[in-house]
PDB file of N, CA and C in Angstrom:
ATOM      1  N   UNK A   1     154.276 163.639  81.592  1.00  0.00           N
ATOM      2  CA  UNK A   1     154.632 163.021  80.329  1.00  0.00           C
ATOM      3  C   UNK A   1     156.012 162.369  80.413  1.00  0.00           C
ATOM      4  N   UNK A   2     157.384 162.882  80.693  1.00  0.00           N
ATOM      5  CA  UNK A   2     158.357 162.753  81.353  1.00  0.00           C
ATOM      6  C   UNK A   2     158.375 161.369  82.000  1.00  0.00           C
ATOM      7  N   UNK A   3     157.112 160.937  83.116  1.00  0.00           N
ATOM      8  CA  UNK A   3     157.231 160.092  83.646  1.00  0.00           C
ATOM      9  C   UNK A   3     156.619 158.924  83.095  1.00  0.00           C
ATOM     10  N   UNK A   4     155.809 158.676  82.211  1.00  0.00           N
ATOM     11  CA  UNK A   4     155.121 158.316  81.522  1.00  0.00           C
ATOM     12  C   UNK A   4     156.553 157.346  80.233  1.00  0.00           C
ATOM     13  N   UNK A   5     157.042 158.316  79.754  1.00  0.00           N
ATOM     14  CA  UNK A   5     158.214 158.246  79.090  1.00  0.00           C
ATOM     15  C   UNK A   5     159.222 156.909  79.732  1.00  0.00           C
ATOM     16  N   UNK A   6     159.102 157.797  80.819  1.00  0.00           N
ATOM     17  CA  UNK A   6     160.604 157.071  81.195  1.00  0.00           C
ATOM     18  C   UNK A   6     159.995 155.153  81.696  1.00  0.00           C
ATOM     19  N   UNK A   7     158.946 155.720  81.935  1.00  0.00           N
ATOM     20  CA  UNK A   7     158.199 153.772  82.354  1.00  0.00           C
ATOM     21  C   UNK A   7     158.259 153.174  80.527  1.00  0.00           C
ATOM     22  N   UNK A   8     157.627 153.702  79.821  1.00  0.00           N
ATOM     23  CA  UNK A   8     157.900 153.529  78.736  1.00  0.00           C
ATOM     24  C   UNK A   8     159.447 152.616  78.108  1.00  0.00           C
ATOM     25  N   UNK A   9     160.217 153.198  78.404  1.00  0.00           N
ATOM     26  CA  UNK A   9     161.412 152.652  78.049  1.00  0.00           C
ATOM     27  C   UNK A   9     162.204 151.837  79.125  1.00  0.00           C
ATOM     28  N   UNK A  10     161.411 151.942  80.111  1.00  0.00           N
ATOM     29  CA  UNK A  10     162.027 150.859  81.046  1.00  0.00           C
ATOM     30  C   UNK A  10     161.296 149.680  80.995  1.00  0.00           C
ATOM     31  N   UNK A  11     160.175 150.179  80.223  1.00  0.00           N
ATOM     32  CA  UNK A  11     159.225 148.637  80.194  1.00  0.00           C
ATOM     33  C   UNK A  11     160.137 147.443  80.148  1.00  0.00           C
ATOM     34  N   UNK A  12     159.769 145.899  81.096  1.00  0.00           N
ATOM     35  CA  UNK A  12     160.399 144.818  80.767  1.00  0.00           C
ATOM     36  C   UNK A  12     159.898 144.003  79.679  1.00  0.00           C
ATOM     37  N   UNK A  13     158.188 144.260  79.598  1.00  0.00           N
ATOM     38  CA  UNK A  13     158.404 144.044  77.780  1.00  0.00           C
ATOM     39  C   UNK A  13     158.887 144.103  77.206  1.00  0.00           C
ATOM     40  N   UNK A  14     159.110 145.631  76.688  1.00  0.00           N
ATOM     41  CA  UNK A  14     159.931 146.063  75.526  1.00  0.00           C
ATOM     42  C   UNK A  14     161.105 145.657  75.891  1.00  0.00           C
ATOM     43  N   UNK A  15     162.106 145.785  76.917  1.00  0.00           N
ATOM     44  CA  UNK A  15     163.108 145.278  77.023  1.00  0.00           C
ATOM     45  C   UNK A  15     163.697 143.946  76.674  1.00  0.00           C
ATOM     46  N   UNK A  16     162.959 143.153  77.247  1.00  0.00           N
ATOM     47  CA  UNK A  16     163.242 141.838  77.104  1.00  0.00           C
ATOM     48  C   UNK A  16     162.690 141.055  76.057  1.00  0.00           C
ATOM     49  N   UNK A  17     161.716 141.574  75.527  1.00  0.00           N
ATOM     50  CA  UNK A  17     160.697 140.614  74.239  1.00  0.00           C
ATOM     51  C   UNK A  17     162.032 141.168  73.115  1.00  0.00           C
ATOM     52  N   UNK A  18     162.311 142.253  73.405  1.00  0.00           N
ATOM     53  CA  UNK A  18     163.397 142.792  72.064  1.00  0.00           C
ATOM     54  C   UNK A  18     164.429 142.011  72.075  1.00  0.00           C
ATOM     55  N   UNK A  19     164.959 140.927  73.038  1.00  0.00           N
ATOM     56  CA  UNK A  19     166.193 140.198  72.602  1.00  0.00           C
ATOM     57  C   UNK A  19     165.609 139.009  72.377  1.00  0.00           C
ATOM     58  N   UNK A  20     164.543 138.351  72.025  1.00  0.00           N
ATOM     59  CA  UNK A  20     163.820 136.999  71.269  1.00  0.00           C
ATOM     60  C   UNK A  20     162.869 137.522  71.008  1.00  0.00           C
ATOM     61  N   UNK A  21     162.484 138.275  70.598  1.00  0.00           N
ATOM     62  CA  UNK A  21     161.162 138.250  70.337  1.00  0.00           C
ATOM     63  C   UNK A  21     161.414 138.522  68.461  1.00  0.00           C
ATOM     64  N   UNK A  22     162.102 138.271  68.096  1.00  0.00           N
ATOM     65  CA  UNK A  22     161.908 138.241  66.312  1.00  0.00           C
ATOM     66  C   UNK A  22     162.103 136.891  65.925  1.00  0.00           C
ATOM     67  N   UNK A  23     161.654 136.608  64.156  1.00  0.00           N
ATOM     68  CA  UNK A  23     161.436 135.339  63.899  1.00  0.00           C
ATOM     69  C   UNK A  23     162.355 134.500  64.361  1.00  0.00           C
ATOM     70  N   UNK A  24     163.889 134.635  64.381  1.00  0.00           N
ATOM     71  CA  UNK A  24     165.016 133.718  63.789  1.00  0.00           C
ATOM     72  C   UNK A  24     165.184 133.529  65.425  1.00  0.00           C
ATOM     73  N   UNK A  25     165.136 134.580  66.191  1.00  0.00           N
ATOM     74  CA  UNK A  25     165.424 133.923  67.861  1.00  0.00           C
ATOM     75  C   UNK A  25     164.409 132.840  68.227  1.00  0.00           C
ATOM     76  N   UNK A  26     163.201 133.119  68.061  1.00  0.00           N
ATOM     77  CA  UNK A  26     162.200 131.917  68.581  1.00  0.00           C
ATOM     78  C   UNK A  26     162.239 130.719  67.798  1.00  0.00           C
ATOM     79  N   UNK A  27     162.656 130.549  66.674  1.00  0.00           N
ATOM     80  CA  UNK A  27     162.743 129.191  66.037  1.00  0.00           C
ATOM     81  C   UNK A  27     164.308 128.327  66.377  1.00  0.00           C
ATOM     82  N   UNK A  28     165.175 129.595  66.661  1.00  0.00           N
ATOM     83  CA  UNK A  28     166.137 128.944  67.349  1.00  0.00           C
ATOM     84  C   UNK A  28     166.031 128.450  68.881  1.00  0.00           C
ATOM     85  N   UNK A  29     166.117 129.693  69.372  1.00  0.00           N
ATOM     86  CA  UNK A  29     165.241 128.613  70.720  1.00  0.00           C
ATOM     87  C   UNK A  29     163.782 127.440  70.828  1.00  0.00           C
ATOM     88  N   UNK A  30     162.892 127.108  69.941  1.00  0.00           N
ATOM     89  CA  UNK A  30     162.344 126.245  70.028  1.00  0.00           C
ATOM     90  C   UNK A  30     163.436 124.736  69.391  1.00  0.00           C
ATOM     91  N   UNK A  31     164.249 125.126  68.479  1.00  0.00           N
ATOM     92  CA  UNK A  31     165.012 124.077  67.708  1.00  0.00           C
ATOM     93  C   UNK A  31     165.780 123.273  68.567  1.00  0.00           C
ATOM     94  N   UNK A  32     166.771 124.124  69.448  1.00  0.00           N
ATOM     95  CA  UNK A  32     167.348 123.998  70.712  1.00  0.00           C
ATOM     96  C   UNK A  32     166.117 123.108  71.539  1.00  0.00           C
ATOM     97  N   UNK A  33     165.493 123.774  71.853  1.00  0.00           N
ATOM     98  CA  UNK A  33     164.346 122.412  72.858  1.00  0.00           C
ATOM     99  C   UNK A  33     163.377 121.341  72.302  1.00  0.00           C
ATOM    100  N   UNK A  34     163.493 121.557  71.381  1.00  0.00           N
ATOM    101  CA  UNK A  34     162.797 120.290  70.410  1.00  0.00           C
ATOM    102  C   UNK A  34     163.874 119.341  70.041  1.00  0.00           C
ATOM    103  N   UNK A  35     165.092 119.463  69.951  1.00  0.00           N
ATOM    104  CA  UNK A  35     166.091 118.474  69.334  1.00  0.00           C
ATOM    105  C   UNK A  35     166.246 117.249  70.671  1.00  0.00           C
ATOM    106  N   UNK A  36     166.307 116.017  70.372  1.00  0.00           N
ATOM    107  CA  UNK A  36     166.261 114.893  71.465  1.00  0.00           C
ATOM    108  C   UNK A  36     167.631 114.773  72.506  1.00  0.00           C
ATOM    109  N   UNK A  37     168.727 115.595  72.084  1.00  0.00           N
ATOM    110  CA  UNK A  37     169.959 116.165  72.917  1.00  0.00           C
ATOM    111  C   UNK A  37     169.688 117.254  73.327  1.00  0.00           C
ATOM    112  N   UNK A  38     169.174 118.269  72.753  1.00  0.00           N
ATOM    113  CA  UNK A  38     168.948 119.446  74.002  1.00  0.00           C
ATOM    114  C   UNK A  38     170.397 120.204  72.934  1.00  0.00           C
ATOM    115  N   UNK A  39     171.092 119.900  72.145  1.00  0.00           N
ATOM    116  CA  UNK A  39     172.424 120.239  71.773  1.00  0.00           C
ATOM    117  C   UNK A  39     172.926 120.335  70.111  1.00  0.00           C
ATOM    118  N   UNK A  40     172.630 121.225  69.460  1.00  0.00           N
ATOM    119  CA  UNK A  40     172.864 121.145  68.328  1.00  0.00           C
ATOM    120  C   UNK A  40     173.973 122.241  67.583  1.00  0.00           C
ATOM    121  N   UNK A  41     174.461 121.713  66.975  1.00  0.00           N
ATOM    122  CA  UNK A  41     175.725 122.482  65.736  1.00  0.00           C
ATOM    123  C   UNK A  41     175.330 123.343  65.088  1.00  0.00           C
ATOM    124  N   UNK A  42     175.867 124.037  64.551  1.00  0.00           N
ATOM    125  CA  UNK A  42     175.631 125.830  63.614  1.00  0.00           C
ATOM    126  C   UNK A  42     174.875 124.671  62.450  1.00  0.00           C
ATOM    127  N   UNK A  43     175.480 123.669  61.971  1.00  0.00           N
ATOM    128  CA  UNK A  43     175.184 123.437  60.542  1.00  0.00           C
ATOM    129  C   UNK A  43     174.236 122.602  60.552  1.00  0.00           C
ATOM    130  N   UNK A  44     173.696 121.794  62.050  1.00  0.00           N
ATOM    131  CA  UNK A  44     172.484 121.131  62.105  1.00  0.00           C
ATOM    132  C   UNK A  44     171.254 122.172  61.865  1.00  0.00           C
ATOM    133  N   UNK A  45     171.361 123.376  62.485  1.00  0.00           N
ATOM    134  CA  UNK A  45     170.538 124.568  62.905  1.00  0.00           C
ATOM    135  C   UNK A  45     170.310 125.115  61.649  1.00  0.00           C
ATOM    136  N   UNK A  46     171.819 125.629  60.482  1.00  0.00           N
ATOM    137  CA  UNK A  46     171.180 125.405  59.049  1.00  0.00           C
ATOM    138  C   UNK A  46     170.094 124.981  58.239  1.00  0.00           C
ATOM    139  N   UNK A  47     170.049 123.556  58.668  1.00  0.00           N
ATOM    140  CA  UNK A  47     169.580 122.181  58.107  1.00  0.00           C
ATOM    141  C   UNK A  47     168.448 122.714  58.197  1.00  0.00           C
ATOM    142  N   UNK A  48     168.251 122.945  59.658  1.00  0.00           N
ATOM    143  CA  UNK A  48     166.638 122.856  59.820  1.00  0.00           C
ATOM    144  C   UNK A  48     165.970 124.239  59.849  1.00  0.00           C
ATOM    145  N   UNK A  49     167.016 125.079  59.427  1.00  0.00           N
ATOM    146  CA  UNK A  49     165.906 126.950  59.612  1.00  0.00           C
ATOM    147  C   UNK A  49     166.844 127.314  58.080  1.00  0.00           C
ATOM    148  N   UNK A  50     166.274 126.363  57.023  1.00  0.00           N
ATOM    149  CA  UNK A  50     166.809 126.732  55.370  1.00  0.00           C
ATOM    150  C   UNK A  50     166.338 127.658  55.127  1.00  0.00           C
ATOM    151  N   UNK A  51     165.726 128.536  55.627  1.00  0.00           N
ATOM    152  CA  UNK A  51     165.342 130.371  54.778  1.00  0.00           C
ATOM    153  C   UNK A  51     165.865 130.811  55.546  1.00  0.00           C
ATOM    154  N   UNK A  52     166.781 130.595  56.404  1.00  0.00           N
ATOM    155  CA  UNK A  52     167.691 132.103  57.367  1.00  0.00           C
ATOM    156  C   UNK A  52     169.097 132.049  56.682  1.00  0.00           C
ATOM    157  N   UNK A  53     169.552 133.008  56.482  1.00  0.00           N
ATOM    158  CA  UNK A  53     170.734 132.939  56.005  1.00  0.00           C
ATOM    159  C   UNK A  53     171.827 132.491  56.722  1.00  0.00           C
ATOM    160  N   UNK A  54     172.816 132.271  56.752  1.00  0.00           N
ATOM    161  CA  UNK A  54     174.410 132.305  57.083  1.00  0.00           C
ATOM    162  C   UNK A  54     175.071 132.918  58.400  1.00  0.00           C
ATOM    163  N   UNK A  55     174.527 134.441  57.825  1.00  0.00           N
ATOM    164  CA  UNK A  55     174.902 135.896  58.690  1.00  0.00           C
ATOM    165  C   UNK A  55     173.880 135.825  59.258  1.00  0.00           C
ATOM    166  N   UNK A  56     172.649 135.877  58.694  1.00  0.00           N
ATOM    167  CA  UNK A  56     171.770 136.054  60.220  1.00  0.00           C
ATOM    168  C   UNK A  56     171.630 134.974  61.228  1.00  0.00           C
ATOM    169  N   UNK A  57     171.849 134.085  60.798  1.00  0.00           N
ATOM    170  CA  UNK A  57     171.632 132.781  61.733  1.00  0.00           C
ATOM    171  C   UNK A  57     172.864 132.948  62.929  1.00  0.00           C
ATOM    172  N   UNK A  58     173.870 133.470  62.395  1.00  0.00           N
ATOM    173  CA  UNK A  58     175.181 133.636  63.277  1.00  0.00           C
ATOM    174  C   UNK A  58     175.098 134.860  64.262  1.00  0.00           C
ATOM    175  N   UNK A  59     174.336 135.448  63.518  1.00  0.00           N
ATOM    176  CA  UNK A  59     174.114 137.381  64.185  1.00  0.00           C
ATOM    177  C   UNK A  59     173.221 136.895  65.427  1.00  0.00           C
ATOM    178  N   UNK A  60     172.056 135.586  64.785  1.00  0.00           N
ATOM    179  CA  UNK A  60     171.228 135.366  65.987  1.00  0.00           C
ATOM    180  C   UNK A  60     171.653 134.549  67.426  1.00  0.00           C
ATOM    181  N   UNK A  61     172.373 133.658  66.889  1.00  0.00           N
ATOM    182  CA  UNK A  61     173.316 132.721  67.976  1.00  0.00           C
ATOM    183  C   UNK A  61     174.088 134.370  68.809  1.00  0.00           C
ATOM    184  N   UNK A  62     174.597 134.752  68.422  1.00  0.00           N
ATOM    185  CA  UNK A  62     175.666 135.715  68.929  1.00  0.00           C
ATOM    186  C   UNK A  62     174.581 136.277  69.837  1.00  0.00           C
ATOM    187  N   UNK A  63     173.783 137.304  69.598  1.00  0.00           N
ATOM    188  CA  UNK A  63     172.715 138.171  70.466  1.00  0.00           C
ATOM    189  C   UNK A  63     171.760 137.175  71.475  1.00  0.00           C
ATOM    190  N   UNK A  64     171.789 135.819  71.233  1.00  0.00           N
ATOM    191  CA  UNK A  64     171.294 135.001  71.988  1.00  0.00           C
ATOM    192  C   UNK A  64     172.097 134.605  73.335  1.00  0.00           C
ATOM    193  N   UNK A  65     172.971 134.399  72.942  1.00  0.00           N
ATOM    194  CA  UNK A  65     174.403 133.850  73.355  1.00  0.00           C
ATOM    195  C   UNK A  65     174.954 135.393  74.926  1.00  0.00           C
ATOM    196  N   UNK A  66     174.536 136.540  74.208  1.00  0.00           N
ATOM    197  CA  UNK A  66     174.945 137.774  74.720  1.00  0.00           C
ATOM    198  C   UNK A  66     173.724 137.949  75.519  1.00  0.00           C
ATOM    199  N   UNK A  67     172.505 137.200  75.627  1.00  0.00           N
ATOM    200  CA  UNK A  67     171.328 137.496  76.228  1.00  0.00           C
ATOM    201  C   UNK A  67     171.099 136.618  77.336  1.00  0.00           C
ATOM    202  N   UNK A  68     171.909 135.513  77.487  1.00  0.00           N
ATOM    203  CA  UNK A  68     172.174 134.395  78.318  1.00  0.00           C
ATOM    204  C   UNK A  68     170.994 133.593  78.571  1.00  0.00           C
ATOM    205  N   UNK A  69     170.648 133.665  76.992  1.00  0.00           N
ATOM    206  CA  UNK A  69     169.740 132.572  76.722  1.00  0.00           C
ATOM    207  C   UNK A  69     170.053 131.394  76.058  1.00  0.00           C
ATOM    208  N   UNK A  70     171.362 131.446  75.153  1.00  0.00           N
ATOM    209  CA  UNK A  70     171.855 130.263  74.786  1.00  0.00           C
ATOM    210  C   UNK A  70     173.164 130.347  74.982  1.00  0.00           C
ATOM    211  N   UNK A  71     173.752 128.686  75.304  1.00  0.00           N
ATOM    212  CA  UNK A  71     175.103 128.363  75.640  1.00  0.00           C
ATOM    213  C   UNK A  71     176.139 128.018  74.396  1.00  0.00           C
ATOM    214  N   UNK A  72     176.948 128.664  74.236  1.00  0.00           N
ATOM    215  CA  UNK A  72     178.006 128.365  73.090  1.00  0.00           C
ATOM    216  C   UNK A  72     179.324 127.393  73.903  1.00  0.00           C
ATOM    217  N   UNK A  73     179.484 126.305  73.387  1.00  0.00           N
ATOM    218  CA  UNK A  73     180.402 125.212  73.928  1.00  0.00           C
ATOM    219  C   UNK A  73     181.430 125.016  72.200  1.00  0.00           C
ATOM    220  N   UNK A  74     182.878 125.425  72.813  1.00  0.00           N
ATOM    221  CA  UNK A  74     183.724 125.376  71.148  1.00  0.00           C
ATOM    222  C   UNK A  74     185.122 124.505  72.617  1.00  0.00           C
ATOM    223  N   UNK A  75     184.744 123.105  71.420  1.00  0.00           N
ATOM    224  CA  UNK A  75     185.581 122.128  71.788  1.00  0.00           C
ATOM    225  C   UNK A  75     186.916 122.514  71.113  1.00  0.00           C
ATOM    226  N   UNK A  76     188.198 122.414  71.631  1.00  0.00           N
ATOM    227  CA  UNK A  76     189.332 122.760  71.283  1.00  0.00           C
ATOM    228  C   UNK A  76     190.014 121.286  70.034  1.00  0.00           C
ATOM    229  N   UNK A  77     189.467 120.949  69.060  1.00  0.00           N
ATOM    230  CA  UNK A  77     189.262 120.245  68.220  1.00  0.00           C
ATOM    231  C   UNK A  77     190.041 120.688  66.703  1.00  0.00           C
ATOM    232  N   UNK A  78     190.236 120.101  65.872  1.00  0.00           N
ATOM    233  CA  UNK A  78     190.625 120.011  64.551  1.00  0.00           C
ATOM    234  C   UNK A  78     190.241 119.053  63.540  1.00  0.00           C
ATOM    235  N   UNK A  79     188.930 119.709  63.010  1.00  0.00           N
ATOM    236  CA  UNK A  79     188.332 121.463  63.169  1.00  0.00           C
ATOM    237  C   UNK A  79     188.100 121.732  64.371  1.00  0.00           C
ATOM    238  N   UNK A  80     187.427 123.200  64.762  1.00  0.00           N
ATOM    239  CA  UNK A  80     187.035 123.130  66.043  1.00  0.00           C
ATOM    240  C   UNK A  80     184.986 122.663  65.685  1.00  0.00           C
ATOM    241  N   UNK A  81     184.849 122.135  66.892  1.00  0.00           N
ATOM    242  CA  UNK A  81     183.697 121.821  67.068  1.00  0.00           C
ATOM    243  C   UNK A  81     183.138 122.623  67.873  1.00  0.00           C
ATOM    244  N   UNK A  82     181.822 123.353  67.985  1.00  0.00           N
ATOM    245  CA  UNK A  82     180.680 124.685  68.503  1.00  0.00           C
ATOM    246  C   UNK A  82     179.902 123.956  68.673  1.00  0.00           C
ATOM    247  N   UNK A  83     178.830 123.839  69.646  1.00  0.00           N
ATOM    248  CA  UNK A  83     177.711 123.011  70.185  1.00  0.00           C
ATOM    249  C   UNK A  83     176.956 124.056  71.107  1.00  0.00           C
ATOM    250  N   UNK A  84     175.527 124.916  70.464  1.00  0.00           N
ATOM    251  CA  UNK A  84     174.591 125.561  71.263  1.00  0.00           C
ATOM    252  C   UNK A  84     173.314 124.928  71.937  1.00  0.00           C
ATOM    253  N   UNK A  85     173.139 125.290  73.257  1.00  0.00           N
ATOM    254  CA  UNK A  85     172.317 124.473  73.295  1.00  0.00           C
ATOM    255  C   UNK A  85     171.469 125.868  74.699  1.00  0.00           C
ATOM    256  N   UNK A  86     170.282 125.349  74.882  1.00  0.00           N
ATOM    257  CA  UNK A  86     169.784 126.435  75.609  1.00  0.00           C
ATOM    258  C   UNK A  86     170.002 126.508  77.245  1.00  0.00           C
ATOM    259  N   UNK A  87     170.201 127.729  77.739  1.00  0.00           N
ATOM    260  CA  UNK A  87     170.592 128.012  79.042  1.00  0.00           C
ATOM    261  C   UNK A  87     169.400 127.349  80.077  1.00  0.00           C
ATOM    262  N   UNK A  88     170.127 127.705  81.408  1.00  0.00           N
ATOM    263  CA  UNK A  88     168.721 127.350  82.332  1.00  0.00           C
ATOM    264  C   UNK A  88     167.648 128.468  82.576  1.00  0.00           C
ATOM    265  N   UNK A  89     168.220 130.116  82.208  1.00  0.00           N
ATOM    266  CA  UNK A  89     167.692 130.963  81.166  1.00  0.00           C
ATOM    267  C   UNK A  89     166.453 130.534  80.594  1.00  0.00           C
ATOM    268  N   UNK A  90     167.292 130.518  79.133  1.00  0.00           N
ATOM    269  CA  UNK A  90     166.767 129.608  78.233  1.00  0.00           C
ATOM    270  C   UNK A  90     165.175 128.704  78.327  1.00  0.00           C
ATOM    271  N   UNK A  91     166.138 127.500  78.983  1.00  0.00           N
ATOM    272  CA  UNK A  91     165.163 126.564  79.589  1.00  0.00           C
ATOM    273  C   UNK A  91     163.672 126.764  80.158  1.00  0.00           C
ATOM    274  N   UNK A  92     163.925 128.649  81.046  1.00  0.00           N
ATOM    275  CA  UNK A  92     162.692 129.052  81.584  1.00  0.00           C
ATOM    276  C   UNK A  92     161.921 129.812  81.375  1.00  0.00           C
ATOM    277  N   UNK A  93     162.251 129.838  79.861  1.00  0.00           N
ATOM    278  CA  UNK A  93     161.597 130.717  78.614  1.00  0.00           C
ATOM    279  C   UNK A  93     160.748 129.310  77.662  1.00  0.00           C
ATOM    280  N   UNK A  94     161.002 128.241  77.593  1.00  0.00           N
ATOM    281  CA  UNK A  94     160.399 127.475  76.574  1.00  0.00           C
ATOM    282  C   UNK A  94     158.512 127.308  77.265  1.00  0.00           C
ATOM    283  N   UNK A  95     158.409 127.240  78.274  1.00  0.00           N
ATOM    284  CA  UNK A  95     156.876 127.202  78.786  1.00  0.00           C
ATOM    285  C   UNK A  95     155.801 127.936  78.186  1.00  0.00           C
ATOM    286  N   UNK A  96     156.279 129.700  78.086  1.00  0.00           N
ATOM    287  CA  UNK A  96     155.909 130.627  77.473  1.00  0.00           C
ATOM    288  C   UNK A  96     155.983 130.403  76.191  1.00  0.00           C
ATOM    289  N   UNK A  97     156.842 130.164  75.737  1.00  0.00           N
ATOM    290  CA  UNK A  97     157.098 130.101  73.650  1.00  0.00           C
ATOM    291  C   UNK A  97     156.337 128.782  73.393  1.00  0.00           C
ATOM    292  N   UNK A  98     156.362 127.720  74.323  1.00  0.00           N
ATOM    293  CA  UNK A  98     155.511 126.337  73.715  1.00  0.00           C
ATOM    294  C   UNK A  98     153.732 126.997  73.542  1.00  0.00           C
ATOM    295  N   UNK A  99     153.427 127.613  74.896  1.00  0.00           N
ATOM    296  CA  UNK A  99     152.069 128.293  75.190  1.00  0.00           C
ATOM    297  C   UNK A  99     151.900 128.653  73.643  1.00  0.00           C
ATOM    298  N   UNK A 100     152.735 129.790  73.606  1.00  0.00           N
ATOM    299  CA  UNK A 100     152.350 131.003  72.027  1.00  0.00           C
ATOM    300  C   UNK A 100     152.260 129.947  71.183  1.00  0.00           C
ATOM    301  N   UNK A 101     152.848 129.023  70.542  1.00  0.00           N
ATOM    302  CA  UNK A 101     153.053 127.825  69.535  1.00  0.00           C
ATOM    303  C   UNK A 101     151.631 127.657  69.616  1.00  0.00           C
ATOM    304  N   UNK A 102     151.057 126.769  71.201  1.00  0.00           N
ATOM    305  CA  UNK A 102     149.460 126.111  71.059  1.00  0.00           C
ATOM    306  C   UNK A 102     148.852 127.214  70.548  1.00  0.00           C
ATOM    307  N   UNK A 103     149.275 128.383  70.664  1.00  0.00           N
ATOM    308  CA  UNK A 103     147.699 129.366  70.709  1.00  0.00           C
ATOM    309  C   UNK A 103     148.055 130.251  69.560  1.00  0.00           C
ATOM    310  N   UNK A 104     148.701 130.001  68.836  1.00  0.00           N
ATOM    311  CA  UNK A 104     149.263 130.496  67.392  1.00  0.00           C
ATOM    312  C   UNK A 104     148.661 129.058  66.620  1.00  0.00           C
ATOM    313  N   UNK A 105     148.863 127.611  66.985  1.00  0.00           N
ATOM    314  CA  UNK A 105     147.672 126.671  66.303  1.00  0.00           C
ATOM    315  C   UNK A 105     146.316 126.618  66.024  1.00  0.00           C
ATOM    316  N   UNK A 106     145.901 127.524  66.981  1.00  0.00           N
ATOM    317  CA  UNK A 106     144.802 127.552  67.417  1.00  0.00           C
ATOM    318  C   UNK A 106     144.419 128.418  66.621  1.00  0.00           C
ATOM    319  N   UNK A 107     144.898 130.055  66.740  1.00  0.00           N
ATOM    320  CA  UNK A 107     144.505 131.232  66.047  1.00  0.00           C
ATOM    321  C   UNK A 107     145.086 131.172  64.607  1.00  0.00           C
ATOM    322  N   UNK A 108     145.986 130.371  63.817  1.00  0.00           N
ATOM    323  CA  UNK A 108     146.182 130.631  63.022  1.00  0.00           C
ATOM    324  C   UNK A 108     146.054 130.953  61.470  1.00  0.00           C
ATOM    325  N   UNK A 109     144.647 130.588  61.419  1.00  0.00           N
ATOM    326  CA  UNK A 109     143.875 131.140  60.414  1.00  0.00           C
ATOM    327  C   UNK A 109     143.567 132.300  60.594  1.00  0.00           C
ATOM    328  N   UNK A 110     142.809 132.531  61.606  1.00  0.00           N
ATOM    329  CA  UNK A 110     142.176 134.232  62.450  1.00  0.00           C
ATOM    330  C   UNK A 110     143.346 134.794  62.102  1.00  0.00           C
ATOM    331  N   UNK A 111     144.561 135.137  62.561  1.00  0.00           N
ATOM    332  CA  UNK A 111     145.213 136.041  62.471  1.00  0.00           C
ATOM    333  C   UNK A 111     146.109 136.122  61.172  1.00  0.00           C
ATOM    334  N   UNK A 112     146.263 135.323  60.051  1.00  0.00           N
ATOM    335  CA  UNK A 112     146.830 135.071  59.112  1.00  0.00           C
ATOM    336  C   UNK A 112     145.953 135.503  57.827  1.00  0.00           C
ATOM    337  N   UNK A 113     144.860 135.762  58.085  1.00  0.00           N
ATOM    338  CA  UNK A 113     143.712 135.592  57.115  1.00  0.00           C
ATOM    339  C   UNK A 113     143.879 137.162  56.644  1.00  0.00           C
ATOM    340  N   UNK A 114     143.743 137.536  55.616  1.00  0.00           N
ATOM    341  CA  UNK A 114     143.518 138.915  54.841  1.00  0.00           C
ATOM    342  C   UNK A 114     142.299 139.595  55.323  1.00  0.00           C
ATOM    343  N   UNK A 115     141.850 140.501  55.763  1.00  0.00           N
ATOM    344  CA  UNK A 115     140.987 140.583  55.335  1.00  0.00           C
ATOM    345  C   UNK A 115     140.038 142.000  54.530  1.00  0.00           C
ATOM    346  N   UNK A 116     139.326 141.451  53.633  1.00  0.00           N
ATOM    347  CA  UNK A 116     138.657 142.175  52.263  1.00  0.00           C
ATOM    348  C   UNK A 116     138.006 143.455  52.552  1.00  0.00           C
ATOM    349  N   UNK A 117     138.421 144.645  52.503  1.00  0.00           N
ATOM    350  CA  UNK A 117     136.949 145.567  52.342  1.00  0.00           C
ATOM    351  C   UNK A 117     136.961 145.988  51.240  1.00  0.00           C
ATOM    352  N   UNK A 118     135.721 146.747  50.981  1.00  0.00           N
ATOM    353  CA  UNK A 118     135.149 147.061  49.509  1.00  0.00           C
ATOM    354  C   UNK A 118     135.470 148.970  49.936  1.00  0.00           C
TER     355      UNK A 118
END
């Protein structure tokens, strides 16, 4: 059991799906590779993920950022200017997340759908 356990928590699933694998990381990393620069600002990233808040959007850059999946660039500017954009990391994670996208199009009635018993 012991050993069982300990594969358990070494899983690289669990390990690694746990630092993107919730809503606000995968829409940030798809945002990051969908934008036509590859390079976008805290307040562009706003713009375009309007139901994440403030704090979480920042909490998510940060744990992304700490996962060396996305690059934080802070131009020495006045103001200062921040520009995230995705690692080569990053980069070799979008194949997999585009995949889930097609096949989340695909399934997304099936798995979204309620369903009724009596």
């Amino acid at each position: 059991m012991a050993d069982f356990q300990a594969g358990y928590l070494a899983c690289p699933i669990r390990n690694v799906i746990s630092r993107f694998g919730d809503k606000w990381s995968m829409l940030v990393l798809y945002s990051l590779h969908a934008s036509d620069s590859g390079v976008l600002r805290f307040n562009e990233l706003r713009r375009l993920m309007t139901d994440c808040s403030q704090k979480m959007l920042s909490q998510t850059l940060k744990n992304l950022e700490q996962s060396h999946l996305v690059h934080r660039e802070v131009y020495p500017e006045v103001p200062p200017r921040v520009e995230y954009s995705l690692t080569e990391t990053g980069k070799s994670l979008m194949p997999a997340i585009t995949s889930l996208i097609d096949w989340a199009l695909v399934h997304f009635d099936e798995v979204t759908q309620r369903q009724i018993t009596d």
